[in-house]
Protein backbone atom coordinates (compact mmCIF):
# COMPACT_ATOMS: atom_id res chain seq x y z
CA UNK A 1 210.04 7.55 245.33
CA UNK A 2 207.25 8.29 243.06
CA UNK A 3 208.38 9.45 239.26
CA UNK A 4 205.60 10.74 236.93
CA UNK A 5 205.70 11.79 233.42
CA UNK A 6 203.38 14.38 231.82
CA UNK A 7 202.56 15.89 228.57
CA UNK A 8 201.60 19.10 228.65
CA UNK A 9 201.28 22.31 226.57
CA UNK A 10 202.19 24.69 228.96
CA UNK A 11 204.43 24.91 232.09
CA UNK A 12 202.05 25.97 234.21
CA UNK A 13 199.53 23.15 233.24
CA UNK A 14 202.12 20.84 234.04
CA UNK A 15 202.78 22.50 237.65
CA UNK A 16 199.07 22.13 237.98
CA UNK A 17 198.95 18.72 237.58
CA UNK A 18 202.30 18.14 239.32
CA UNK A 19 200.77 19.92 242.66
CA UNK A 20 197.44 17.89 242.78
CA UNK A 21 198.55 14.40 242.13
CA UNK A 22 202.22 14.93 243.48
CA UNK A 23 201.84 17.31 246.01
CA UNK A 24 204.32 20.53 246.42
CA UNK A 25 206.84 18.19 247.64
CA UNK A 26 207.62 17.41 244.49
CA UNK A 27 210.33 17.98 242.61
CA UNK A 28 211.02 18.99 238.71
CA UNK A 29 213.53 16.50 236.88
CA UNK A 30 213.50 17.48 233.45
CA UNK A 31 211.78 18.93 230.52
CA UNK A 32 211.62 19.26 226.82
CA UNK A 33 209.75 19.61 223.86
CA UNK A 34 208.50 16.68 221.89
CA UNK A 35 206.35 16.23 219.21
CA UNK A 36 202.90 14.26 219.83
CA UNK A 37 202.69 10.36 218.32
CA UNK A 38 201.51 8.98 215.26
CA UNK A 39 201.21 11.23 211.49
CA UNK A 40 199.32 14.30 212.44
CA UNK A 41 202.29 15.00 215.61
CA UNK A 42 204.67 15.33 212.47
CA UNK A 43 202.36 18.52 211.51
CA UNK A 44 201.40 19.48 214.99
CA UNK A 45 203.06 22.08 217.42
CA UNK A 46 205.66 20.59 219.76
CA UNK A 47 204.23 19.52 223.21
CA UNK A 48 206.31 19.85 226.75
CA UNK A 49 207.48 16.44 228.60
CA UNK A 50 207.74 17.63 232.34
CA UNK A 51 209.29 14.92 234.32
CA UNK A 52 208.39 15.10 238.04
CA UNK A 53 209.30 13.23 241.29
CA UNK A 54 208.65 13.14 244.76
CA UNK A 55 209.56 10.25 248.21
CA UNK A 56 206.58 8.15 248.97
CA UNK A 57 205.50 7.20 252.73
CA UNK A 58 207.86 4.56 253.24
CA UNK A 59 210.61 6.53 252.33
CA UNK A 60 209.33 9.44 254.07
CA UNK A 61 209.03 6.87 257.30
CA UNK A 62 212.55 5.31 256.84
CA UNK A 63 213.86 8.95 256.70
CA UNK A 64 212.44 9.64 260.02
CA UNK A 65 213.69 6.66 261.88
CA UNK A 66 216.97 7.68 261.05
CA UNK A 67 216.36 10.93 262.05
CA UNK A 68 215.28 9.83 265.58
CA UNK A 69 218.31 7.91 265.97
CA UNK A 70 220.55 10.94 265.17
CA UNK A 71 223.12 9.46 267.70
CA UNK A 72 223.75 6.23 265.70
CA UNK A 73 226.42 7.37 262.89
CA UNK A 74 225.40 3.62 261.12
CA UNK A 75 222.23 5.24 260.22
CA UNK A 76 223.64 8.39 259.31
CA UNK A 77 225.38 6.87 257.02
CA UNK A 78 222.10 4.78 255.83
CA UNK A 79 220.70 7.91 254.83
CA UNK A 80 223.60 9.43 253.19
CA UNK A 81 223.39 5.89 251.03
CA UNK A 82 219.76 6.61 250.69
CA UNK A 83 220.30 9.64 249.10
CA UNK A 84 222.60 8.85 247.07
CA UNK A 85 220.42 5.89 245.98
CA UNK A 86 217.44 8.24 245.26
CA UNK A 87 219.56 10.20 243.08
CA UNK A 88 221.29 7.37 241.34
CA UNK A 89 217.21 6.15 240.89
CA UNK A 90 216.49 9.30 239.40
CA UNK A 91 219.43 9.15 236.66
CA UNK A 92 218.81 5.62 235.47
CA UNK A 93 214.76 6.80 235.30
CA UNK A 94 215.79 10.31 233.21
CA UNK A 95 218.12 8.10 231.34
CA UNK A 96 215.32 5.54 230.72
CA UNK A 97 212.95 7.72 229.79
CA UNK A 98 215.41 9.77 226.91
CA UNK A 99 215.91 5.94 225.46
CA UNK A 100 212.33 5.30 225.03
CA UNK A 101 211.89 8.62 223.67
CA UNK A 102 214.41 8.16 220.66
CA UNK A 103 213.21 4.93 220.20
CA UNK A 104 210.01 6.28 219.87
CA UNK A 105 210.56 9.04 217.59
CA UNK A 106 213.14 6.88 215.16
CA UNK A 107 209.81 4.87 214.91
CA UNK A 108 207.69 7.64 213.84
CA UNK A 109 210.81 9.03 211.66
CA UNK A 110 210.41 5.52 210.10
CA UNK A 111 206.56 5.15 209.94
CA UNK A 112 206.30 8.50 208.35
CA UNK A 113 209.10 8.32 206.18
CA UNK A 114 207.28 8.40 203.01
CA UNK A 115 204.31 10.70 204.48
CA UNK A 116 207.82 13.15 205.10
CA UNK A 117 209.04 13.16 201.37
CA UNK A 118 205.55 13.84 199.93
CA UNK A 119 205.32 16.22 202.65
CA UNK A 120 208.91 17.71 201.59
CA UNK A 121 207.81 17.94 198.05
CA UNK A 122 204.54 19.84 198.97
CA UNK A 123 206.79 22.12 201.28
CA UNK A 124 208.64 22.83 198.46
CA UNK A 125 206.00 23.88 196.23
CA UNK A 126 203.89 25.60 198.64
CA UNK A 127 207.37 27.56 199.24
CA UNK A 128 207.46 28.00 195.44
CA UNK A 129 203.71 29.66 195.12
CA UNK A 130 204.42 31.41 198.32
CA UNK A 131 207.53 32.95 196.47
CA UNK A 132 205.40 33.46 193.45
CA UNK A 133 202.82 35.41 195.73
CA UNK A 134 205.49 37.28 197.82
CA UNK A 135 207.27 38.62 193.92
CA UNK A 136 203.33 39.38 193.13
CA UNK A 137 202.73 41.74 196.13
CA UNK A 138 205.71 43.17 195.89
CA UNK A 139 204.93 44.71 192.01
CA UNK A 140 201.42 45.39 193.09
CA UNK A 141 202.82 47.19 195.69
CA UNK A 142 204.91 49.92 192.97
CA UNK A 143 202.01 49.89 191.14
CA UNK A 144 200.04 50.91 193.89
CA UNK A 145 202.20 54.00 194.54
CA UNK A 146 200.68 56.68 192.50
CA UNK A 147 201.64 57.09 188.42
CA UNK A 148 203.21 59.74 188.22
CA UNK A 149 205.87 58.69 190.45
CA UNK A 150 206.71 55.86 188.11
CA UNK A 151 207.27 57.71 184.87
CA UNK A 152 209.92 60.58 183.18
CA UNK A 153 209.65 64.17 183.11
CA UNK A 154 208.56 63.72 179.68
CA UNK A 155 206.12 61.01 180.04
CA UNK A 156 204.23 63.19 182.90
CA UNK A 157 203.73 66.35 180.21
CA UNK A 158 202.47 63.70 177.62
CA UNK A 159 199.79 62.05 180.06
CA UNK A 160 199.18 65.39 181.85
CA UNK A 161 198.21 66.46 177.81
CA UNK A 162 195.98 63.89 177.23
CA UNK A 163 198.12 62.09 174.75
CA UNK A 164 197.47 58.20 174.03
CA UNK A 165 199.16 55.70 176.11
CA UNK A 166 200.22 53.96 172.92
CA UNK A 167 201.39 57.15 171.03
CA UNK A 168 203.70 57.53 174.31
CA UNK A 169 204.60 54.22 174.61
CA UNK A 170 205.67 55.23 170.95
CA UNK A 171 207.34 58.80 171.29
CA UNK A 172 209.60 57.12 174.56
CA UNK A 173 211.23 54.41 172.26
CA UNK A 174 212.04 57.32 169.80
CA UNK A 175 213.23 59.38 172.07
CA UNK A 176 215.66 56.86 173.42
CA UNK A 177 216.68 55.22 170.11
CA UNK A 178 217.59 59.14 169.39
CA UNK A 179 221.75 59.25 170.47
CA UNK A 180 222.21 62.84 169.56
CA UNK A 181 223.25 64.93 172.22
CA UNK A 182 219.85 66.64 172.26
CA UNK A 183 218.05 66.81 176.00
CA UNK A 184 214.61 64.57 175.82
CA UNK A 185 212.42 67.96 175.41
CA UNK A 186 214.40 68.81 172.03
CA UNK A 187 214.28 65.42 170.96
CA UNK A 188 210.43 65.38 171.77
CA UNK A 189 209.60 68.22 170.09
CA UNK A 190 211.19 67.12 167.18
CA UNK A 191 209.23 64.14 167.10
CA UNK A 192 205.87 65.66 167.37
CA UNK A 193 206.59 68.01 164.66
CA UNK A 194 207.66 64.82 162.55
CA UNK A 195 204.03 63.15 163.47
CA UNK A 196 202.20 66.07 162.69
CA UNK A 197 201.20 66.57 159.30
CA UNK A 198 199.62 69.82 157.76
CA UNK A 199 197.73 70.26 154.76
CA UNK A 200 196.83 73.60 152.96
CA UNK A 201 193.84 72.42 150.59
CA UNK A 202 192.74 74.86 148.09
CA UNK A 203 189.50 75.90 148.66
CA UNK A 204 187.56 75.50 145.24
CA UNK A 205 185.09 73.18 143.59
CA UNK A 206 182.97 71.14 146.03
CA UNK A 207 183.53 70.53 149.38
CA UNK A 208 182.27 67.97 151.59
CA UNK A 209 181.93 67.83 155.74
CA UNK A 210 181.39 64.50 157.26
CA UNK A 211 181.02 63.30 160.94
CA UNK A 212 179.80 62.21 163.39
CA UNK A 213 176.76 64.27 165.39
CA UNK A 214 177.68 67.28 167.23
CA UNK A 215 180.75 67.94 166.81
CA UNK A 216 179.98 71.27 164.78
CA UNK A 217 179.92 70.71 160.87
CA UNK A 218 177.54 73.05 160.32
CA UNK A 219 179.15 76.02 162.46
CA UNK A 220 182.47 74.56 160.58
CA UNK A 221 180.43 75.29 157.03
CA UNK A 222 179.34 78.60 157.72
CA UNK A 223 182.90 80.00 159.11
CA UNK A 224 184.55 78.71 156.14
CA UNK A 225 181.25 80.08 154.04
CA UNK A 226 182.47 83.65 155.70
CA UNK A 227 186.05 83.50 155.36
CA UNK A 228 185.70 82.20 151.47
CA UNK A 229 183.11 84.86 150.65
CA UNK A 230 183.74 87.71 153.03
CA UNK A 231 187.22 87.76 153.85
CA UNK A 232 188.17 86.46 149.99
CA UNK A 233 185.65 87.87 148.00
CA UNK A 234 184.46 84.26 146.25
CA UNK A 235 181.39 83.12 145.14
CA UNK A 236 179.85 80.62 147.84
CA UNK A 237 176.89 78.38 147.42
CA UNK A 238 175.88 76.02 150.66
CA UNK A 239 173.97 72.86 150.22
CA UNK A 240 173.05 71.05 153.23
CA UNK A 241 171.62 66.98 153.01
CA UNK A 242 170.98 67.11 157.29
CA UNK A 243 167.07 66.93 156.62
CA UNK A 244 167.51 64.42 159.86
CA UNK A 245 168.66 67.07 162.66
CA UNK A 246 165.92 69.10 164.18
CA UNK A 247 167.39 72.63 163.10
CA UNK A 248 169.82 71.97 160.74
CA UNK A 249 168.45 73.26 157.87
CA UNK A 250 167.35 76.40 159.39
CA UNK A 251 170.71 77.22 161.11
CA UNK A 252 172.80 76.78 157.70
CA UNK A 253 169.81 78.37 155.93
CA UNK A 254 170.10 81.53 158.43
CA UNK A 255 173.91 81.98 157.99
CA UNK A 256 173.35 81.90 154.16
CA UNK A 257 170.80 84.37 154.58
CA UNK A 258 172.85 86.62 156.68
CA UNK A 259 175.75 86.56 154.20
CA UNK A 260 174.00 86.54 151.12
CA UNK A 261 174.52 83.44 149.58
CA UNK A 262 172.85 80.89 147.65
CA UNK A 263 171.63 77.78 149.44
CA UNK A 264 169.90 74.53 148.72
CA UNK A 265 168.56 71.65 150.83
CA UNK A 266 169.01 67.79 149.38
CA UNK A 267 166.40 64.85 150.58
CA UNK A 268 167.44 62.51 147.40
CA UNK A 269 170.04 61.76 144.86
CA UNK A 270 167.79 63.64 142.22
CA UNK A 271 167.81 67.07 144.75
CA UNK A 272 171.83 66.46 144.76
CA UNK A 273 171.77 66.60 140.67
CA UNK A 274 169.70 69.87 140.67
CA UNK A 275 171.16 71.50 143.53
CA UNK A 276 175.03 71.30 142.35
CA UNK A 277 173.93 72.10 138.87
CA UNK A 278 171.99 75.61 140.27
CA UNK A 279 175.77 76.38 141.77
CA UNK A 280 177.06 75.66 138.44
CA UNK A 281 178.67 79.59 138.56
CA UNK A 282 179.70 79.06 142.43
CA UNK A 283 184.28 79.17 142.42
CA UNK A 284 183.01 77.06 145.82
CA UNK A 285 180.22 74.67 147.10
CA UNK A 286 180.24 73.53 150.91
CA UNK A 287 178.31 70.31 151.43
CA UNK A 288 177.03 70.08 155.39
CA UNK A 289 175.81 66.07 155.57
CA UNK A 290 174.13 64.17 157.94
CA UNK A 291 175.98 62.87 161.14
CA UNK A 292 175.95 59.36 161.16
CA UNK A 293 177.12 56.50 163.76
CA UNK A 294 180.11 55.10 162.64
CA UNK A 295 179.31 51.87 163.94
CA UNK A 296 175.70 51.86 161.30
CA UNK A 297 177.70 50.85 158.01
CA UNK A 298 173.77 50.90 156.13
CA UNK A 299 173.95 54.63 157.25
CA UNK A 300 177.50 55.14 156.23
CA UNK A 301 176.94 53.57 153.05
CA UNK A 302 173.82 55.83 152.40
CA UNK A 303 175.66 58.95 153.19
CA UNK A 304 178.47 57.32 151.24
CA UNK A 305 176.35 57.63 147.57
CA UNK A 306 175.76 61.70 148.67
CA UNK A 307 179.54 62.24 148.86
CA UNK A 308 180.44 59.92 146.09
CA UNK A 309 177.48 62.22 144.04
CA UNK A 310 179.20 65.67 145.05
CA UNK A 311 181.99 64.07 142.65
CA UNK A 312 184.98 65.77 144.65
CA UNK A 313 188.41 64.38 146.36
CA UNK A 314 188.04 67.95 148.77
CA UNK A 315 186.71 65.73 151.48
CA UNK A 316 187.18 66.60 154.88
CA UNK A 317 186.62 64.53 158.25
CA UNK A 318 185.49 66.78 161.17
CA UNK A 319 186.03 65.77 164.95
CA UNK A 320 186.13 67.43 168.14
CA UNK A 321 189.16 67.48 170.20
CA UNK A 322 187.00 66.28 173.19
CA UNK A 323 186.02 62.70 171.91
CA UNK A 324 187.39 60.19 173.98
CA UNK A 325 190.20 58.55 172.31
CA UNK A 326 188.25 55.09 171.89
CA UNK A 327 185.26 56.64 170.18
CA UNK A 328 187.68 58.67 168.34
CA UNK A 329 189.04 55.75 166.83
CA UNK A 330 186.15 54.28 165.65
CA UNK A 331 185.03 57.19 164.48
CA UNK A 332 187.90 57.30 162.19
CA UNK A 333 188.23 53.87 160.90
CA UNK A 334 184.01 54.01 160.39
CA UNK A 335 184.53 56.90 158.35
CA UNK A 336 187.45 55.83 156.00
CA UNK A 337 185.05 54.47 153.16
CA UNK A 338 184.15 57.87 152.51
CA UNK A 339 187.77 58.45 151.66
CA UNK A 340 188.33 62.20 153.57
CA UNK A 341 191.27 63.28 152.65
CA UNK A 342 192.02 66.13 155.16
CA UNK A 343 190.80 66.38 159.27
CA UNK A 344 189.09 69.49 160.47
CA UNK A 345 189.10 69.23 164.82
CA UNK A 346 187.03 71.49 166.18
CA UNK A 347 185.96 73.07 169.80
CA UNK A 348 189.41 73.52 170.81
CA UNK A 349 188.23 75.91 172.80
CA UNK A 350 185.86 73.45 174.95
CA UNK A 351 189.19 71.57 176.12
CA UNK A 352 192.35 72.64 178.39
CA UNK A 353 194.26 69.61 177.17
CA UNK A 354 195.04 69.18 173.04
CA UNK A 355 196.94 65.83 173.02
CA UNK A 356 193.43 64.95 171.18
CA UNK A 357 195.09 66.46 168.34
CA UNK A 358 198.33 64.43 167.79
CA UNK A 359 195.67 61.09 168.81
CA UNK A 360 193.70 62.11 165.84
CA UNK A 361 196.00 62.83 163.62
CA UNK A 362 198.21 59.52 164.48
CA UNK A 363 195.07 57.29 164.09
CA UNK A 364 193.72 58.12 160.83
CA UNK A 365 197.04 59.07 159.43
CA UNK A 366 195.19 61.86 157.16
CA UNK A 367 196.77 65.38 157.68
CA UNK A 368 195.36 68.11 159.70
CA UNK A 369 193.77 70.96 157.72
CA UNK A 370 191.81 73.49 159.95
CA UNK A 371 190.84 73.51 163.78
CA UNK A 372 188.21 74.99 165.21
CA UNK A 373 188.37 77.27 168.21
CA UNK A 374 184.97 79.00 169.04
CA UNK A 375 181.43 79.85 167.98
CA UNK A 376 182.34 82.99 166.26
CA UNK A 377 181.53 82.82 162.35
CA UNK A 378 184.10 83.55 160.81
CA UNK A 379 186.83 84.60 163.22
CA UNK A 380 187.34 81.21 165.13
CA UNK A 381 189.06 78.78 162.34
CA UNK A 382 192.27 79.09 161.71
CA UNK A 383 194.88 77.30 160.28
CA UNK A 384 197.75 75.98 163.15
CA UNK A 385 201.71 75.06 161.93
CA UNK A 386 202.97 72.08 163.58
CA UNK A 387 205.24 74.13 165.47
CA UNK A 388 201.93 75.74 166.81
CA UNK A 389 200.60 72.48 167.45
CA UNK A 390 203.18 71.23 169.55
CA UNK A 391 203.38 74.08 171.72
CA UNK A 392 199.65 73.40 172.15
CA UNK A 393 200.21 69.53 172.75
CA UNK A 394 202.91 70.75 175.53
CA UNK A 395 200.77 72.77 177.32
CA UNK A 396 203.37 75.72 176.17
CA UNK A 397 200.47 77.33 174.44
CA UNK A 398 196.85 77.47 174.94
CA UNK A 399 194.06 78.45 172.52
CA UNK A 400 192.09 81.07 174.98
């Protein structure tokens, strides 16, 4: 009997092989997975054993002798023997061969002992990052899902407003540090009204506009021009130092023309002198200024010796609502040496979202005097409550 071992992949590899050298005689004995010698079989997929066996020619002839001498119960009783000696053979092989096999992988158990701990201890912290990785997608994967689903009722109308992330983050942890019995919307409103600050300045002396360019000073000057001199009856003088803007001049210059009032242009600190001195019977002076980069301090710090030579506290910083909140804030801290003491926003109208507002207002930490809320001199500036203002933060309200 011929017994043949083979290492395969696959089965049908192995009943390849089996066929051509055995022939299809042969018989199956066993099989089983095993892993392949040596360090890299410890990392390596598990290979198939296939133990095979078939009778050789001398068996083959002995079997049929006693086949031809079927009458001669001696022989039949050889064969019997034979077969059960075949089988016997068979057993001690299999058993042979399951010895040498845990003989042989005890001594690559042994051999790779220490290879196996190292090996255990990278396992273990490639199972670590992998954990690590698995925690990671799984966040990524609620972030993924769109914002809105993430936050409260009340969050959505903020962001939907346009409010800052951080004056959010801010009205949330007031809202739930609040333990009346109040739903969140009461409690919210109530805590924009206590962020919004309102100022009523009286409108005499000198008054100064700063800002940056284009965001409608000198529309700003001539609707407060109208409302102080036609709508109040005082006497107005404008002075404009904006020699810089193509057009300034004459658009201020037209508007004091059209409402019959007094008006002067400054290039120097000597022009400032003479020009406030000429208003000297003015109740009111409106100073339109240049609109200068925040991030220039040399031009800040020019315009800064105009304002400080108007000689006034009335002082007013004027932005529009549609700034984008990180230009707004350097807008405002840029503009702080001048000292403003009041914030005008303007082109409310130009916006459908006023969350600007309460951004503005919570930034410079100045209160909010007038808003702006079209081109029409003098009918679009009004003065808003804070109860307005919050209706108009909530989208409760609009402006047109």
């Amino acid at each position: 009997m011929i017994i043949k071992r083979y290492i395969v992949n696959t089965m049908n590899e192995a009943m390849t092989r089996i066929r051509y050298e055995l022939g299809r005689d042969a018989v199956i004995i066993s099989q089983r997975k095993i892993r392949k010698p040596g360090i890299k079989g410890f990392f390596s997929a598990k290979s198939i054993e296939v133990t095979a066996a078939v009778e050789n020619e001398v068996n083959e002839k002995k079997q049929n002798t006693v086949n031809d001498n079927s009458n001669n119960n001696r022989n039949s009783n050889e064969l019997n023997n034979i077969e059960l000696n075949s089988i016997e053979a068979i057993k001690k092989v299999v058993q042979q061969e399951n010895e040498n096999h845990s003989r042989v992988v005890q001594k690559q158990n042994s051999s790779v002992h220490k290879v196996s701990n190292q090996s255990d201890n990278n396992s273990e912290n490639l199972m670590s990052e992998m954990m690590k990785m698995k925690t990671m997608i799984s966040s990524l994967s609620q972030v993924g899902t769109p914002i809105e689903n993430q936050k409260s009722d009340i969050e959505k109308i903020l962001f939907d407003n346009d409010v800052d992330s951080e004056n959010i983050e801010n009205i949330m942890m007031k809202i739930k540090n609040d333990r009346t019995e109040k739903t969140d919307l009461e409690k919210l409103k109530i805590i924009l009204k206590e962020m919004i600050h309102i100022t009523k300045p009286k409108l005499e002396g000198r008054i100064v506009l700063v800002g940056p360019t284009g965001v409608g000073k000198t529309t700003t000057i001539a609707k407060l021009a109208g409302r102080l001199a036609l709508a109040e009856g005082k006497k107005v003088g404008l002075i404009t130092v904006d020699t810089y803007r193509i057009g300034a001049v004459e658009q201020l210059k037209t508007y004091a023309d059209i409402m019959n009032l007094p008006f002067k242009v400054v290039y120097n600190m000597n022009d400032m002198d003479k020009a406030i001195e000429s208003m000297s019977e003015c109740e009111v002076v409106l100073i339109d200024t240049t609109g200068r980069s925040s991030k220039n301090k040399m031009q800040i710090a020019e315009l800064r010796t105009f304002v400080e030579k108007a000689d006034t506290k009335n002082i007013h910083l004027v932005l529009s609502s549609t700034t984008k909140n990180r230009d707004m804030k350097y807008i405002i801290e840029g503009y702080r040496i001048l000292n403003y003491n009041s914030i005008i926003v303007t082109k409310l109208d130009e916006t459908a979202t006023y969350g600007s507002i309460l951004n503005i207002l919570e930034t410079a930490k100045i209160p909010l005097s007038f808003v702006s809320i079209g081109q029409n001199v003098p009918d679009d500036i009004k003065e808003l409550s804070a109860d307005s203002i919050v209706s108009l933060i909530l989208g409760e309200d609009t402006i047109c």
